[in-house]
ModelCIF file with pLDDT and N, C-alpha, C, O atoms, coordinates in Angstrom:
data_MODEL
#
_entry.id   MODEL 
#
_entity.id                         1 
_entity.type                       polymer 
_entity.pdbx_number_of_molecules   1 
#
_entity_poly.entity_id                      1 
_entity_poly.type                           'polypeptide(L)' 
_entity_poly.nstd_linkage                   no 
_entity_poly.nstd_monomer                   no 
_entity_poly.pdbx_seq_one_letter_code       
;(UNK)(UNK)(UNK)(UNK)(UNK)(UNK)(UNK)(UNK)(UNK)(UNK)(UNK)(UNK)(UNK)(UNK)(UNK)(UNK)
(UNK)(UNK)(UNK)(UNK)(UNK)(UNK)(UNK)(UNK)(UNK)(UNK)(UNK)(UNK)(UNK)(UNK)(UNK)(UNK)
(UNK)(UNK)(UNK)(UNK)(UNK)(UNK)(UNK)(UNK)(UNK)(UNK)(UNK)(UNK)(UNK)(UNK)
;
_entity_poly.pdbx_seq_one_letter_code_can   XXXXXXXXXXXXXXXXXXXXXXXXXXXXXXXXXXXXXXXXXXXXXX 
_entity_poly.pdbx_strand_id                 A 
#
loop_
_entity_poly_seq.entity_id 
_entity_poly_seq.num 
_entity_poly_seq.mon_id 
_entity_poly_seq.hetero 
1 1  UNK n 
1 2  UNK n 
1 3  UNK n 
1 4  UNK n 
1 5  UNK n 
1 6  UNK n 
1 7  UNK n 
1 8  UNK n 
1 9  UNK n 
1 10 UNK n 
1 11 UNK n 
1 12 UNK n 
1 13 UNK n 
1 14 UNK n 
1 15 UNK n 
1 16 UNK n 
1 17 UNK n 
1 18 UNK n 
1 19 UNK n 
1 20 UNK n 
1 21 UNK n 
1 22 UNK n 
1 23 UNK n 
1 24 UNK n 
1 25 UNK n 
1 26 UNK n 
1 27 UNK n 
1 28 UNK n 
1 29 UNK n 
1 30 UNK n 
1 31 UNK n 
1 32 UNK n 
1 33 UNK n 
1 34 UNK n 
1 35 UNK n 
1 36 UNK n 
1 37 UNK n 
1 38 UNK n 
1 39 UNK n 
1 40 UNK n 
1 41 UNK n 
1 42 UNK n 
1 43 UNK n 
1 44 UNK n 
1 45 UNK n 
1 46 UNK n 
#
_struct_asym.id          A 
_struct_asym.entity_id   1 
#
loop_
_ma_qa_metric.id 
_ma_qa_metric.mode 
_ma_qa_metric.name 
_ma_qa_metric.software_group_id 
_ma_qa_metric.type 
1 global pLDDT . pLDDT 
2 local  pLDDT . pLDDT 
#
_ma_qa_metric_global.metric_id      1 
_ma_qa_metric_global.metric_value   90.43 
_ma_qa_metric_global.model_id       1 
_ma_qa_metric_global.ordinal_id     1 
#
loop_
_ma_qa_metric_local.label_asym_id 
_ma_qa_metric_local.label_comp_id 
_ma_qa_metric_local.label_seq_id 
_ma_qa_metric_local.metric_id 
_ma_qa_metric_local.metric_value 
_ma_qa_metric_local.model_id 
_ma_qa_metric_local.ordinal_id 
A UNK 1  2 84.00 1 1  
A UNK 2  2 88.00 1 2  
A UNK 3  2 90.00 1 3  
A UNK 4  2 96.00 1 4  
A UNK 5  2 97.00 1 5  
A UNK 6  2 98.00 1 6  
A UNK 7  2 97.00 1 7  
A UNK 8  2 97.00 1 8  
A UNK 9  2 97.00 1 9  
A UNK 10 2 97.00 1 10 
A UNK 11 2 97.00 1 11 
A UNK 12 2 97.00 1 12 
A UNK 13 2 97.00 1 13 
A UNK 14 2 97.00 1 14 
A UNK 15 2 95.00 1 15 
A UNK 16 2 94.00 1 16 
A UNK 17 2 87.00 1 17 
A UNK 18 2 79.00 1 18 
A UNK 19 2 65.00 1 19 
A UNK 20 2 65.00 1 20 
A UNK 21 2 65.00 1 21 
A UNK 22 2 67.00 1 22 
A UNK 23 2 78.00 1 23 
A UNK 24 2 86.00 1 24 
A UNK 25 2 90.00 1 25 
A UNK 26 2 94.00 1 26 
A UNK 27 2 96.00 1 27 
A UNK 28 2 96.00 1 28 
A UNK 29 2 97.00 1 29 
A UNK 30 2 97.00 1 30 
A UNK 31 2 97.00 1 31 
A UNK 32 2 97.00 1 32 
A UNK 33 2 91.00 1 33 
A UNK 34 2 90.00 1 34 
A UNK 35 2 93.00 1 35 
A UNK 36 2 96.00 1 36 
A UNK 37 2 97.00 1 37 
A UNK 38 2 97.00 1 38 
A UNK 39 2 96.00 1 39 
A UNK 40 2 97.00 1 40 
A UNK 41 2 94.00 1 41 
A UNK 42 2 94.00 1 42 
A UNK 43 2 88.00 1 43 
A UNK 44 2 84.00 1 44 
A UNK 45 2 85.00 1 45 
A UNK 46 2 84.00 1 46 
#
loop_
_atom_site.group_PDB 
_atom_site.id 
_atom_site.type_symbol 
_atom_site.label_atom_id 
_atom_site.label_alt_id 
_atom_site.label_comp_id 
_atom_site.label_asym_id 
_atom_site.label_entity_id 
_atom_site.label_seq_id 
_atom_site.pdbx_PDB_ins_code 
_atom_site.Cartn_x 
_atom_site.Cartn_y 
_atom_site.Cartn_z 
_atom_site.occupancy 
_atom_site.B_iso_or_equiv 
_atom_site.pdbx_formal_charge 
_atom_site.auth_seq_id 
_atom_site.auth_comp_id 
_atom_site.auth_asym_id 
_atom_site.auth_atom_id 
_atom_site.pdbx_PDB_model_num 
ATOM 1   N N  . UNK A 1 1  ? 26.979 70.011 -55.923 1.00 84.00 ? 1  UNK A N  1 
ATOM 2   C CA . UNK A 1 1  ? 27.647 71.145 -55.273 1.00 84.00 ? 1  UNK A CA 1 
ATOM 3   C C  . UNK A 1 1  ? 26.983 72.502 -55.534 1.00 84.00 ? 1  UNK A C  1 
ATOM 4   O O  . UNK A 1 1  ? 27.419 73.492 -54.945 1.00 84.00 ? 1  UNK A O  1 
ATOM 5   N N  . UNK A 1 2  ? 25.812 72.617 -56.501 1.00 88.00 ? 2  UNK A N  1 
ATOM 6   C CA . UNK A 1 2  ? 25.180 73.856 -57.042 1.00 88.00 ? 2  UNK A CA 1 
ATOM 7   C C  . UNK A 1 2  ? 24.435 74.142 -56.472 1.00 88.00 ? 2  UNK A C  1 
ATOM 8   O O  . UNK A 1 2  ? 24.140 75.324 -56.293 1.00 88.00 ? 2  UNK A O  1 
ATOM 9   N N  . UNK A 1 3  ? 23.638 72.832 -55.790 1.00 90.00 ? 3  UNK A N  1 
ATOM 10  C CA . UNK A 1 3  ? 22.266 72.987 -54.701 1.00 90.00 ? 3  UNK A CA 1 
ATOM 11  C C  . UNK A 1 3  ? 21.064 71.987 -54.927 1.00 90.00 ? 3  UNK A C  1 
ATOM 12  O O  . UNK A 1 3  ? 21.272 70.775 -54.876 1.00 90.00 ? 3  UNK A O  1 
ATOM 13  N N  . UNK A 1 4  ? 20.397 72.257 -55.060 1.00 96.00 ? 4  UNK A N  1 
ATOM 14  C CA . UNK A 1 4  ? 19.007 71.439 -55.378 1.00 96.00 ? 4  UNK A CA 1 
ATOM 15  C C  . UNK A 1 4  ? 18.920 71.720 -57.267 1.00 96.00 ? 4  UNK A C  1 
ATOM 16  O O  . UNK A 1 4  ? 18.886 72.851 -57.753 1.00 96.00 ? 4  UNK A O  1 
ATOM 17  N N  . UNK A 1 5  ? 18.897 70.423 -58.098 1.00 97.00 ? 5  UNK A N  1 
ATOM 18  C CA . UNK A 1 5  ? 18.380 70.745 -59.106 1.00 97.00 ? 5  UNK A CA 1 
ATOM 19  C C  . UNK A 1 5  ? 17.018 70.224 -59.614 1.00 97.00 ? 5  UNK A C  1 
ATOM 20  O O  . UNK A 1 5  ? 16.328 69.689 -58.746 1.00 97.00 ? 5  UNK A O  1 
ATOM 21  N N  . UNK A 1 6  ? 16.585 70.273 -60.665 1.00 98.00 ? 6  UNK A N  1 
ATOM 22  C CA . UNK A 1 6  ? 15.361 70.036 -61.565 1.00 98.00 ? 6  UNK A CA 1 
ATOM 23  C C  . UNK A 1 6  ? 15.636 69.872 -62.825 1.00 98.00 ? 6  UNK A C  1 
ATOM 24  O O  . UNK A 1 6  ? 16.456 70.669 -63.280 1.00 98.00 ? 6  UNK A O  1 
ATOM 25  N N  . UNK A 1 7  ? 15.032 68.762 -63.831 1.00 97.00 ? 7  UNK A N  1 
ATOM 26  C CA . UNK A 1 7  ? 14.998 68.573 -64.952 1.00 97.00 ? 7  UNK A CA 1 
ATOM 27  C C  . UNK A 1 7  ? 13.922 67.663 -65.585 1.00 97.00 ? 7  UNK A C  1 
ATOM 28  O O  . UNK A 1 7  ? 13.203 66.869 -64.979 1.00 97.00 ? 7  UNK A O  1 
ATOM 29  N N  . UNK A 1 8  ? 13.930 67.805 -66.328 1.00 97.00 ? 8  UNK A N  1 
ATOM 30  C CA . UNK A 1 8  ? 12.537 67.048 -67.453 1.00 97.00 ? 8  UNK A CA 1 
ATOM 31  C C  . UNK A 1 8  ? 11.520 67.549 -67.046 1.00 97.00 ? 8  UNK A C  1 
ATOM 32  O O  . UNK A 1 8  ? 10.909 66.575 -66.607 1.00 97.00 ? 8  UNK A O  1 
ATOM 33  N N  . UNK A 1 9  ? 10.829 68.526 -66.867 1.00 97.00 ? 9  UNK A N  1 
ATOM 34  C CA . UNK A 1 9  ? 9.743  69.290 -66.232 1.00 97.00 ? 9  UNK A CA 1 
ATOM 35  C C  . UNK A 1 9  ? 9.691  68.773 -64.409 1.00 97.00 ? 9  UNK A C  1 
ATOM 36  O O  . UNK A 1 9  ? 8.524  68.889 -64.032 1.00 97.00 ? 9  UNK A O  1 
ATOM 37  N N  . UNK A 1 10 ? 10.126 68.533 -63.865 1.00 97.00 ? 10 UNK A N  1 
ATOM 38  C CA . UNK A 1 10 ? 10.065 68.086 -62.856 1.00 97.00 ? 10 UNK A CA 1 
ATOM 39  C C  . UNK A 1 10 ? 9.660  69.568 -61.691 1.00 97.00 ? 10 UNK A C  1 
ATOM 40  O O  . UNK A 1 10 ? 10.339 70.585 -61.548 1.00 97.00 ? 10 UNK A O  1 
ATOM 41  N N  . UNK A 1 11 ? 8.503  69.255 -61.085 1.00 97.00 ? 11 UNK A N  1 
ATOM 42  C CA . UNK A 1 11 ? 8.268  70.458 -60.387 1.00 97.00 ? 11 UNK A CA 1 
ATOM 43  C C  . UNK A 1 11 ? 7.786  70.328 -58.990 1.00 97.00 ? 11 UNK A C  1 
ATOM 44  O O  . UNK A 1 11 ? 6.613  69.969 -58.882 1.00 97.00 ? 11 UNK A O  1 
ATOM 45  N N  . UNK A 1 12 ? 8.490  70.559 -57.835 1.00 97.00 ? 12 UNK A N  1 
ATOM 46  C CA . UNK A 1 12 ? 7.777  69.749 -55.892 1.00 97.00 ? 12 UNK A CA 1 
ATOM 47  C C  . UNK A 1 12 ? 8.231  71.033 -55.288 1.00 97.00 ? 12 UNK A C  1 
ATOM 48  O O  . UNK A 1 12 ? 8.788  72.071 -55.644 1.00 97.00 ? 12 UNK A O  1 
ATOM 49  N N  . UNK A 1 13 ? 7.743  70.494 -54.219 1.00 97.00 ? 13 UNK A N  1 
ATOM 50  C CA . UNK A 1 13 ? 8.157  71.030 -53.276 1.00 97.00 ? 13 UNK A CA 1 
ATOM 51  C C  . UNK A 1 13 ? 9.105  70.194 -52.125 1.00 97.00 ? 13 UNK A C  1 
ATOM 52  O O  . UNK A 1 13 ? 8.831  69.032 -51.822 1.00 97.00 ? 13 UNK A O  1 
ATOM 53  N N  . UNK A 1 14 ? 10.151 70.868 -51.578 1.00 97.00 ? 14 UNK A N  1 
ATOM 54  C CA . UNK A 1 14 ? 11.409 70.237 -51.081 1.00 97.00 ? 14 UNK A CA 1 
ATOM 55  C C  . UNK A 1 14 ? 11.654 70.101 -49.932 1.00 97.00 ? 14 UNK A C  1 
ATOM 56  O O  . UNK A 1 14 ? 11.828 71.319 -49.898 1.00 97.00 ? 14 UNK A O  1 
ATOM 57  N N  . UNK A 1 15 ? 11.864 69.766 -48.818 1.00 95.00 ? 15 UNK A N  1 
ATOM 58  C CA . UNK A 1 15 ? 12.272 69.773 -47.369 1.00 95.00 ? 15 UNK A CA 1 
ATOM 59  C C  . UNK A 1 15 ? 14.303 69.599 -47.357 1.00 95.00 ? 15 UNK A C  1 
ATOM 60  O O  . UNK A 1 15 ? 15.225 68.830 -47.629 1.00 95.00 ? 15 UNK A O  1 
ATOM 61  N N  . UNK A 1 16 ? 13.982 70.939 -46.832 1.00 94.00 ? 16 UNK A N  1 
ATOM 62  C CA . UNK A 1 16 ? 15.717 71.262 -46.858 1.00 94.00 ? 16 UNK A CA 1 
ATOM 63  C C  . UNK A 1 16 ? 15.907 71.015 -45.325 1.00 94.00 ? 16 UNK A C  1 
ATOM 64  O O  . UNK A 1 16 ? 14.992 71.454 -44.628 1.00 94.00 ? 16 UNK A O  1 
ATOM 65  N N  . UNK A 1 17 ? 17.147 70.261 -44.548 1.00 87.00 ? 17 UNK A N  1 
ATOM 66  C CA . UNK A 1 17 ? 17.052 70.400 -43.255 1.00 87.00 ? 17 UNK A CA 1 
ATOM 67  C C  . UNK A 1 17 ? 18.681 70.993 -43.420 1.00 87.00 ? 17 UNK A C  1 
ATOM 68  O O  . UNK A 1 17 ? 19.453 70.842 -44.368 1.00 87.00 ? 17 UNK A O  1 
ATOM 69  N N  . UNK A 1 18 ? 18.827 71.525 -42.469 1.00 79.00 ? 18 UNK A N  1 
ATOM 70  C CA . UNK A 1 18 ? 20.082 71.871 -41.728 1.00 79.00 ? 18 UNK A CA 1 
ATOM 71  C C  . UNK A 1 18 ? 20.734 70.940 -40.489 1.00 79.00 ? 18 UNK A C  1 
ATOM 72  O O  . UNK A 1 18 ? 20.015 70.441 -39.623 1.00 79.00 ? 18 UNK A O  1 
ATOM 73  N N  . UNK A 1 19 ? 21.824 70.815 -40.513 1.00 65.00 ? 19 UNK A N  1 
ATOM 74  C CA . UNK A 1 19 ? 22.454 70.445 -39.651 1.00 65.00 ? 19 UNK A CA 1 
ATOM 75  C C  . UNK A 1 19 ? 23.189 68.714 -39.771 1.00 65.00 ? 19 UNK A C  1 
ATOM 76  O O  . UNK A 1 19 ? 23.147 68.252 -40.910 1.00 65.00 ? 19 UNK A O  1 
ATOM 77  N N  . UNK A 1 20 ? 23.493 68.278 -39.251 1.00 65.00 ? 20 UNK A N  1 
ATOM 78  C CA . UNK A 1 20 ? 24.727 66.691 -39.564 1.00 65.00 ? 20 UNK A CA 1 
ATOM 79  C C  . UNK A 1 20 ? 24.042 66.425 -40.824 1.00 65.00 ? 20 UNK A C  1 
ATOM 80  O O  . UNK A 1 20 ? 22.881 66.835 -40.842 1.00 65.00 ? 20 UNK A O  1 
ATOM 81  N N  . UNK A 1 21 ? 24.446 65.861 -41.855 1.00 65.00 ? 21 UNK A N  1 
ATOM 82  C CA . UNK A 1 21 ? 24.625 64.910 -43.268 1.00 65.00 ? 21 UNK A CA 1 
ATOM 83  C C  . UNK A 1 21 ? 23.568 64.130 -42.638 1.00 65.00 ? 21 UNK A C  1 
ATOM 84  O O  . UNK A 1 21 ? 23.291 64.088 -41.439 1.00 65.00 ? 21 UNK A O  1 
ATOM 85  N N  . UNK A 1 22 ? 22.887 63.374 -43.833 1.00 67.00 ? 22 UNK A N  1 
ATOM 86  C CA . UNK A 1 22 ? 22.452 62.015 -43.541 1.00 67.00 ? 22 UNK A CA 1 
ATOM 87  C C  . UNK A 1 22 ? 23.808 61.263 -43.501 1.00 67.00 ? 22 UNK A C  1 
ATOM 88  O O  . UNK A 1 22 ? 25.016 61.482 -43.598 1.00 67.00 ? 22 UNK A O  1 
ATOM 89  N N  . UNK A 1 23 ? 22.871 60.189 -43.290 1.00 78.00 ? 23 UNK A N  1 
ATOM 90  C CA . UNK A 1 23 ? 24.499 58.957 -43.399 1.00 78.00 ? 23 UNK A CA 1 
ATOM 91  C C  . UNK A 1 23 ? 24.516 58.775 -45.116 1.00 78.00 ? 23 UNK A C  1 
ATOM 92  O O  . UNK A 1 23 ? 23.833 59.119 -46.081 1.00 78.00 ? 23 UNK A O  1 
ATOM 93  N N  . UNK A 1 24 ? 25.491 58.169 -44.888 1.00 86.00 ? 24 UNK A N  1 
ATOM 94  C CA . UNK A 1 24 ? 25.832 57.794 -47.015 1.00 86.00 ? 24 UNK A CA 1 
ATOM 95  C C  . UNK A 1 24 ? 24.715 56.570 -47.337 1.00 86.00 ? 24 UNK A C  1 
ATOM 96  O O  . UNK A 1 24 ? 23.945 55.901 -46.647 1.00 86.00 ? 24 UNK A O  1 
ATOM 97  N N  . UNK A 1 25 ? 24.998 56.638 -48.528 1.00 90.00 ? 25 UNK A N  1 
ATOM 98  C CA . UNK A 1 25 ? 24.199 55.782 -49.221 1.00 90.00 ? 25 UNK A CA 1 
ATOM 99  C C  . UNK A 1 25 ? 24.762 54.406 -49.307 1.00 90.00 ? 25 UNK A C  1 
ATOM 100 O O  . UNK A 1 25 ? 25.860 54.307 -49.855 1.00 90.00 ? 25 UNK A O  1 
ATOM 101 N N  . UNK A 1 26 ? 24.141 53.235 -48.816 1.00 94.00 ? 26 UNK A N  1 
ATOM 102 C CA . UNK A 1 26 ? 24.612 52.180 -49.115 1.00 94.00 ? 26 UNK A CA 1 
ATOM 103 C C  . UNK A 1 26 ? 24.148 51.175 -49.972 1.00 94.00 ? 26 UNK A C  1 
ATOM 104 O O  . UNK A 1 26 ? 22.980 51.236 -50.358 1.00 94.00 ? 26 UNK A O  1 
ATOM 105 N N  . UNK A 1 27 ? 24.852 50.290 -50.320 1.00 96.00 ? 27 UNK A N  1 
ATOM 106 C CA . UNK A 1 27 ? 24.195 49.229 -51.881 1.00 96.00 ? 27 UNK A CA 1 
ATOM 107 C C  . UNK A 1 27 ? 23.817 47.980 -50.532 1.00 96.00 ? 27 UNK A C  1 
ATOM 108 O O  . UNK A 1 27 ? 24.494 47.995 -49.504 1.00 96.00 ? 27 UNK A O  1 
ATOM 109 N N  . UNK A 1 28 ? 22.910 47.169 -50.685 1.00 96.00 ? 28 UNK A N  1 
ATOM 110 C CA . UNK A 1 28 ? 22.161 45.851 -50.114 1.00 96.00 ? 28 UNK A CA 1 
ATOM 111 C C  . UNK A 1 28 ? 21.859 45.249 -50.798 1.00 96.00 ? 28 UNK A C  1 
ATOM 112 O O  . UNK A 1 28 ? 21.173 45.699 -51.715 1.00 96.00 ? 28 UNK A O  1 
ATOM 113 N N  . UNK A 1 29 ? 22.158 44.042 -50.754 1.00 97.00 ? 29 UNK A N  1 
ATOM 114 C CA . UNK A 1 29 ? 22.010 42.738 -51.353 1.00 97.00 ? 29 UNK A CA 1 
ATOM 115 C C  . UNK A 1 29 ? 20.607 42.159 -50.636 1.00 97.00 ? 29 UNK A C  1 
ATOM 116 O O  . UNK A 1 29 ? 20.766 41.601 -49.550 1.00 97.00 ? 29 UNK A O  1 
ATOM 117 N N  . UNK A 1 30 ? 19.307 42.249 -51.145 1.00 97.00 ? 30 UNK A N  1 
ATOM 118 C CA . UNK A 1 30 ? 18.412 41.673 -50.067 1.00 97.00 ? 30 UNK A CA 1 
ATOM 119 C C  . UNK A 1 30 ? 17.862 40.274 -51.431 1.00 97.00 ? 30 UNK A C  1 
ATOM 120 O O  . UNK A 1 30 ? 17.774 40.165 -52.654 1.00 97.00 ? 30 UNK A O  1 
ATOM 121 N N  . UNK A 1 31 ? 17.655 39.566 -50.345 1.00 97.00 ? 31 UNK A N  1 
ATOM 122 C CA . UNK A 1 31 ? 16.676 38.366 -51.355 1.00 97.00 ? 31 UNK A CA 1 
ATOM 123 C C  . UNK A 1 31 ? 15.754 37.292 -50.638 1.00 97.00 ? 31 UNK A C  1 
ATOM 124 O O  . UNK A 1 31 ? 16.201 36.587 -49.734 1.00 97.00 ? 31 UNK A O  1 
ATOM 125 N N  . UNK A 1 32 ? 14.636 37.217 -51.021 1.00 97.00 ? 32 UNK A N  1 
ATOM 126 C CA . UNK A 1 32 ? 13.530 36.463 -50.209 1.00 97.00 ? 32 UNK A CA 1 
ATOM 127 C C  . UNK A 1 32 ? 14.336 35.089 -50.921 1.00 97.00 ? 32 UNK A C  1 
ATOM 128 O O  . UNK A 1 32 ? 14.711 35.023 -52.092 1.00 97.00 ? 32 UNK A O  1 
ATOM 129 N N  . UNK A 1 33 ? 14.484 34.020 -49.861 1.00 91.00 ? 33 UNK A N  1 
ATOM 130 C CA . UNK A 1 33 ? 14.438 32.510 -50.014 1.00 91.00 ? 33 UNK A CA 1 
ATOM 131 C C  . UNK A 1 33 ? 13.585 31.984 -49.691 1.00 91.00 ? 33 UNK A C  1 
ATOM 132 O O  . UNK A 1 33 ? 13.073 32.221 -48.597 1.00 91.00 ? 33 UNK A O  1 
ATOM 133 N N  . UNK A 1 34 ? 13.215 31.264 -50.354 1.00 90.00 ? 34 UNK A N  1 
ATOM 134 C CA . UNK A 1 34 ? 12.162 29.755 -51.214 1.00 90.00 ? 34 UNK A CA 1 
ATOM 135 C C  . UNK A 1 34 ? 11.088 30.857 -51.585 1.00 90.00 ? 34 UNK A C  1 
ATOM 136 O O  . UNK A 1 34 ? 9.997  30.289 -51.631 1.00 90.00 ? 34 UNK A O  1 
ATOM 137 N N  . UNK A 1 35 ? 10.986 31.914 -51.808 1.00 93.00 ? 35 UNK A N  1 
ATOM 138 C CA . UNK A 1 35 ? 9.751  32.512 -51.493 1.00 93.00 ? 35 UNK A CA 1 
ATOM 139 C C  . UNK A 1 35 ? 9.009  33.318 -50.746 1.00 93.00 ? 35 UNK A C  1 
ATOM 140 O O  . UNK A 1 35 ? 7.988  33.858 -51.172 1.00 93.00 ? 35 UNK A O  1 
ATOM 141 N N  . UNK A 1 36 ? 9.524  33.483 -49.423 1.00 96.00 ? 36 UNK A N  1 
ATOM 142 C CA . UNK A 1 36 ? 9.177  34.080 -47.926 1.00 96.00 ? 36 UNK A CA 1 
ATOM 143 C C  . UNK A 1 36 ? 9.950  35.491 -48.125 1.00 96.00 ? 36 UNK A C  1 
ATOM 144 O O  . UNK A 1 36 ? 10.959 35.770 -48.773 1.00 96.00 ? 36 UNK A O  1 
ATOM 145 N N  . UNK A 1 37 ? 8.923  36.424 -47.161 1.00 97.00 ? 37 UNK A N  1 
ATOM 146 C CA . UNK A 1 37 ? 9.288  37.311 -46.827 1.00 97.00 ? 37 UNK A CA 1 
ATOM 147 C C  . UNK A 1 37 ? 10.908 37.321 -46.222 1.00 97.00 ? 37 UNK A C  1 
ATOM 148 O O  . UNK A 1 37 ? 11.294 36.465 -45.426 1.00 97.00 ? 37 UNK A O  1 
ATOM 149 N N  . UNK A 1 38 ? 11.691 38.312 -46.679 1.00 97.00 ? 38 UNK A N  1 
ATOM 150 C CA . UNK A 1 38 ? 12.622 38.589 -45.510 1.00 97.00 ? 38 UNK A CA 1 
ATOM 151 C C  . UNK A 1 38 ? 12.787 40.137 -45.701 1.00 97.00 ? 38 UNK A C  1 
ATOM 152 O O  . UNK A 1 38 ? 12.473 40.880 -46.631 1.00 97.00 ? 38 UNK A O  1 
ATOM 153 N N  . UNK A 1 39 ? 13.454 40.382 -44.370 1.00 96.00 ? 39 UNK A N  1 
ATOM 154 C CA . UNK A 1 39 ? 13.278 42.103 -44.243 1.00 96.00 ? 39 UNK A CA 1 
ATOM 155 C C  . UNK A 1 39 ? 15.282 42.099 -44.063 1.00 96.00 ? 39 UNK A C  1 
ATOM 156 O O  . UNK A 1 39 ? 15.896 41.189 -43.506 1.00 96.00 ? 39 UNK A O  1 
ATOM 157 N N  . UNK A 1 40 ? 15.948 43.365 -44.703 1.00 97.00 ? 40 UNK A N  1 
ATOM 158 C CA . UNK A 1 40 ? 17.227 43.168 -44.659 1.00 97.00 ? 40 UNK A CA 1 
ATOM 159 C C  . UNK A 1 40 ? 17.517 44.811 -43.571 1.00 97.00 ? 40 UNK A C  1 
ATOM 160 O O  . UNK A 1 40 ? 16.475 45.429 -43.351 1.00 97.00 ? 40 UNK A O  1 
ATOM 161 N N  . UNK A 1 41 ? 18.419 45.235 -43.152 1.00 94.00 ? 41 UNK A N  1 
ATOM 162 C CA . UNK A 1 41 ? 18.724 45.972 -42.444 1.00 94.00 ? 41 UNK A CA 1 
ATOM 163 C C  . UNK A 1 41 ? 19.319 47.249 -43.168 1.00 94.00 ? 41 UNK A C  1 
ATOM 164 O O  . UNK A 1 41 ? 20.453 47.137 -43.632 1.00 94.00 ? 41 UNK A O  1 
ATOM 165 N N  . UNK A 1 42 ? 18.640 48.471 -43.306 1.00 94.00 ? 42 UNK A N  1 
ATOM 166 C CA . UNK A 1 42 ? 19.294 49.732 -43.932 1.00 94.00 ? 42 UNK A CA 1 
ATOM 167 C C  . UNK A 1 42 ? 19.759 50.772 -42.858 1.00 94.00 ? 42 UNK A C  1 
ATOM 168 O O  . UNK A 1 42 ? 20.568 51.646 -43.169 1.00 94.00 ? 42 UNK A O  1 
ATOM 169 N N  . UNK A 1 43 ? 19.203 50.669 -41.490 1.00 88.00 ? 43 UNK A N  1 
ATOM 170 C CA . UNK A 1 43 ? 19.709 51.473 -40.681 1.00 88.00 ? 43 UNK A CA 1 
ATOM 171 C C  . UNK A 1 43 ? 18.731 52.415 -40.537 1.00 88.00 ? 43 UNK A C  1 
ATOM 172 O O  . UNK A 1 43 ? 17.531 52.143 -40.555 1.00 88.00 ? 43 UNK A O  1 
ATOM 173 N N  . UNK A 1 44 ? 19.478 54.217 -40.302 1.00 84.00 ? 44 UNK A N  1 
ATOM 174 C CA . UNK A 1 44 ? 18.414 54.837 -40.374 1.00 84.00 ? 44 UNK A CA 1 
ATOM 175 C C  . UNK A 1 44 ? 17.744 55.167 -41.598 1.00 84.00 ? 44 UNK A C  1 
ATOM 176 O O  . UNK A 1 44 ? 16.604 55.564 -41.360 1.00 84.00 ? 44 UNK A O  1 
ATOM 177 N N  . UNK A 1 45 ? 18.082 55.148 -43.065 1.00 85.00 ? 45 UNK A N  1 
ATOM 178 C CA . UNK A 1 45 ? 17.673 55.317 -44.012 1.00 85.00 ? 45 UNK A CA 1 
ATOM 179 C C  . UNK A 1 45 ? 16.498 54.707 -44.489 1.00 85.00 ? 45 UNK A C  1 
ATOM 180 O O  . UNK A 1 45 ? 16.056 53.558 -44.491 1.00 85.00 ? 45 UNK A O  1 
ATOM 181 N N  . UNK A 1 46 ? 15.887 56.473 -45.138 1.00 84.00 ? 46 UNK A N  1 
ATOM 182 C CA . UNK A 1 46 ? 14.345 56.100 -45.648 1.00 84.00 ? 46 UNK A CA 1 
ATOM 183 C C  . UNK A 1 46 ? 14.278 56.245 -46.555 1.00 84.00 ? 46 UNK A C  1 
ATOM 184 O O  . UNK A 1 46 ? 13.216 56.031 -47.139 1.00 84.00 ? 46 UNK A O  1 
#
């Protein structure tokens, strides 16, 4: 609620956007079976 913070020497540069929220954060359960690739679905999140 304070804004952007920093700690443990941590020092960048930031891209602030304006306007709608991202979407929320969600938890995914992903897991490759026998071994194989699989790709699971996050939406728009990067």
């Amino acid at each position: 609620p304070r804004g952007l913070w920093v700690d443990r020497g941590c020092r960048a540069d930031f891209i602030v956007r304006s306007g709608p929220p991202p979407p929320p954060p969600i938890t995914v359960t992903c897991s490759s079976n026998n071994g194989d690739r699989n790709w699971c679905d996050i939406g728009p999140r990067t």
